[in-house]
Protein backbone atom coordinates (compact mmCIF):
# COMPACT_ATOMS: atom_id res chain seq x y z
CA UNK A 1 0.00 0.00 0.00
CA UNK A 2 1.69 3.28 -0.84
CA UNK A 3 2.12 5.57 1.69
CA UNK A 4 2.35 9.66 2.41
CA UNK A 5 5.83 11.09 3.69
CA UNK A 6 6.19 15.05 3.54
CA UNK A 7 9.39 16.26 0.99
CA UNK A 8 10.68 20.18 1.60
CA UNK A 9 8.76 23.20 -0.15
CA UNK A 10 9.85 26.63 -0.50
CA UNK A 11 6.38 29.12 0.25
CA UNK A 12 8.74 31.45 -1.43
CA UNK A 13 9.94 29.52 -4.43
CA UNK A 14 7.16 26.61 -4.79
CA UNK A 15 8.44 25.34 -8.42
CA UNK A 16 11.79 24.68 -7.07
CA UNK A 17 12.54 21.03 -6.90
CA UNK A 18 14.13 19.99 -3.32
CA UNK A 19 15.08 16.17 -3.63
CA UNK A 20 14.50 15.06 -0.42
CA UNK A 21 12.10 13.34 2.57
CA UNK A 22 11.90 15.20 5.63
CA UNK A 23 11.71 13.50 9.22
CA UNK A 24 11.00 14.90 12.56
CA UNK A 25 13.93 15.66 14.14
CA UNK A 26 13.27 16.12 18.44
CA UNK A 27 15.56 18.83 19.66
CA UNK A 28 15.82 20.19 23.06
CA UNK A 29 12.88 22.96 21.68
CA UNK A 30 10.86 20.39 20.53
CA UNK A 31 10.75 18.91 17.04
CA UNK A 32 11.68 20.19 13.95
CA UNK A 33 11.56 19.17 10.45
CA UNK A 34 14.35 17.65 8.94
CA UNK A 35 16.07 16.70 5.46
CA UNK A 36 17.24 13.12 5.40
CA UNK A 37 19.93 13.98 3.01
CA UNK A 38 21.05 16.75 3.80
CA UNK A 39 20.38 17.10 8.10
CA UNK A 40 18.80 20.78 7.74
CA UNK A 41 16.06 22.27 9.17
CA UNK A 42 13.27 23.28 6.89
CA UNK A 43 10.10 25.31 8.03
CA UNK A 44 7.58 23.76 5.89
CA UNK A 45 7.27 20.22 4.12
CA UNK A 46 4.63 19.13 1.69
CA UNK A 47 2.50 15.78 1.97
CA UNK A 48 3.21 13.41 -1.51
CA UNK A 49 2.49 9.51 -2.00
CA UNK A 50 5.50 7.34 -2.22
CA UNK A 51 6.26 3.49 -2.43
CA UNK A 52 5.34 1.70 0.69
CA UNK A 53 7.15 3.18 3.16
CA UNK A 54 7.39 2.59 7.22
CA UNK A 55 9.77 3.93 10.19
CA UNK A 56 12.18 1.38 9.25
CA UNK A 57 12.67 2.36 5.96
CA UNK A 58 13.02 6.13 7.46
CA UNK A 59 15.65 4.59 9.73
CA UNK A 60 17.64 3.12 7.50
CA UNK A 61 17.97 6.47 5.51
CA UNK A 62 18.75 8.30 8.41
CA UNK A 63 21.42 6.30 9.77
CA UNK A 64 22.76 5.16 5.81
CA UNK A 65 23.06 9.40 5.30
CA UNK A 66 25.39 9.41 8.45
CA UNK A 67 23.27 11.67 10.80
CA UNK A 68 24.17 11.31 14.60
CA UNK A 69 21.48 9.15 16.35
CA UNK A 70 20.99 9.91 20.14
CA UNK A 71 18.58 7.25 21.01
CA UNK A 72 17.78 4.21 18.25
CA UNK A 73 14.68 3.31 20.37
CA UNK A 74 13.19 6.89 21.08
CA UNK A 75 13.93 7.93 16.88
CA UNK A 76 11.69 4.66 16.10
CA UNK A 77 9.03 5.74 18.22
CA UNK A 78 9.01 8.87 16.68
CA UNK A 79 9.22 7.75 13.30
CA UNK A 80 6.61 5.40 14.00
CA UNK A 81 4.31 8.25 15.30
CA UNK A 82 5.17 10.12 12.39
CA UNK A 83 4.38 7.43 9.53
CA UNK A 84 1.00 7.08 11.18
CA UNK A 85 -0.19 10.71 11.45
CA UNK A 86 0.61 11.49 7.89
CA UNK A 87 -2.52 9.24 6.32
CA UNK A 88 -4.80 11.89 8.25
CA UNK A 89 -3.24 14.63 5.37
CA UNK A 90 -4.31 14.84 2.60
CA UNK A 91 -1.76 15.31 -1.00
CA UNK A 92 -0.26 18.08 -1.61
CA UNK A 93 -0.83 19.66 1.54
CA UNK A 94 1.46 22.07 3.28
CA UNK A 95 2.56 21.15 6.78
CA UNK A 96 4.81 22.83 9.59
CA UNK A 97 5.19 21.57 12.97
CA UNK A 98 3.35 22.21 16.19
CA UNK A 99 5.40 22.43 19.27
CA UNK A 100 2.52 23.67 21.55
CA UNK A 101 2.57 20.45 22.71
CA UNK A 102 4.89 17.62 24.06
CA UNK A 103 3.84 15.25 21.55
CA UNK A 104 4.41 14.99 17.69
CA UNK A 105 2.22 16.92 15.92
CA UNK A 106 1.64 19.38 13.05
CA UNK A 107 -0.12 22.43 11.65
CA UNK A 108 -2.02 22.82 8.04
CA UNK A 109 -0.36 25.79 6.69
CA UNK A 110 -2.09 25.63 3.10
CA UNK A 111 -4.54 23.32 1.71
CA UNK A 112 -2.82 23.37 -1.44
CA UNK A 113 -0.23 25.60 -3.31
CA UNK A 114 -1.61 27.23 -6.21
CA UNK A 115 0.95 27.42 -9.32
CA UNK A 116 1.89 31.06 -10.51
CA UNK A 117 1.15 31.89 -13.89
């Protein structure tokens, strides 16, 4: 069954390709949203269907593009979390995340990006 993951968007430059998944990354402010390629922070990431994907598979990029894991169990757990709150989003929505509370969780920002003509 194919599943949703969220890839990075610029608001500012929406056309602009960014090849990468995003992952949320718990730091000592909460979480934050996270390119598995290349470790940076991004504000916003955008909901797409991929192949079958799970917190494994996540994982396994995260540790195969070298970044510094803290806690294997507790980055799981959040993965898990995260793979299972992204079905409630629809495609192509924009999403940021919410740090008012201690728990995973994220904000709409758009329904939908509208293309510039």
């Amino acid at each position: 069954m194919p599943q949703k993951i969220l890839v990075p968007i610029d608001l500012e430059n929406p056309e602009k390709i960014i090849n990468d998944f995003l992952y949320p990354k718990q730091t000592e402010s909460g979480f934050e949203l996270t390119g598995i390629k290349t470790n940076k922070k991004v504000d916003y990431g955008m909901v797409i269907l991929t192949s079958e994907i799970n917190e494994n598979d996540l994982f396994k990029r995260i540790v195969d593009s070298g970044i510094k894991i803290d806690s294997v169990k507790k980055l799981l757990n959040i993965l898990k979390n995260y793979v299972e709150r992204l079905p409630n989003y629809k495609i192509g929505n924009i999403l940021e995340i919410d740090n008012s509370k201690n728990d995973l969780g994220f904000k709409l920002k758009h329904q939908k990006l509208n293309k510039k003509k």
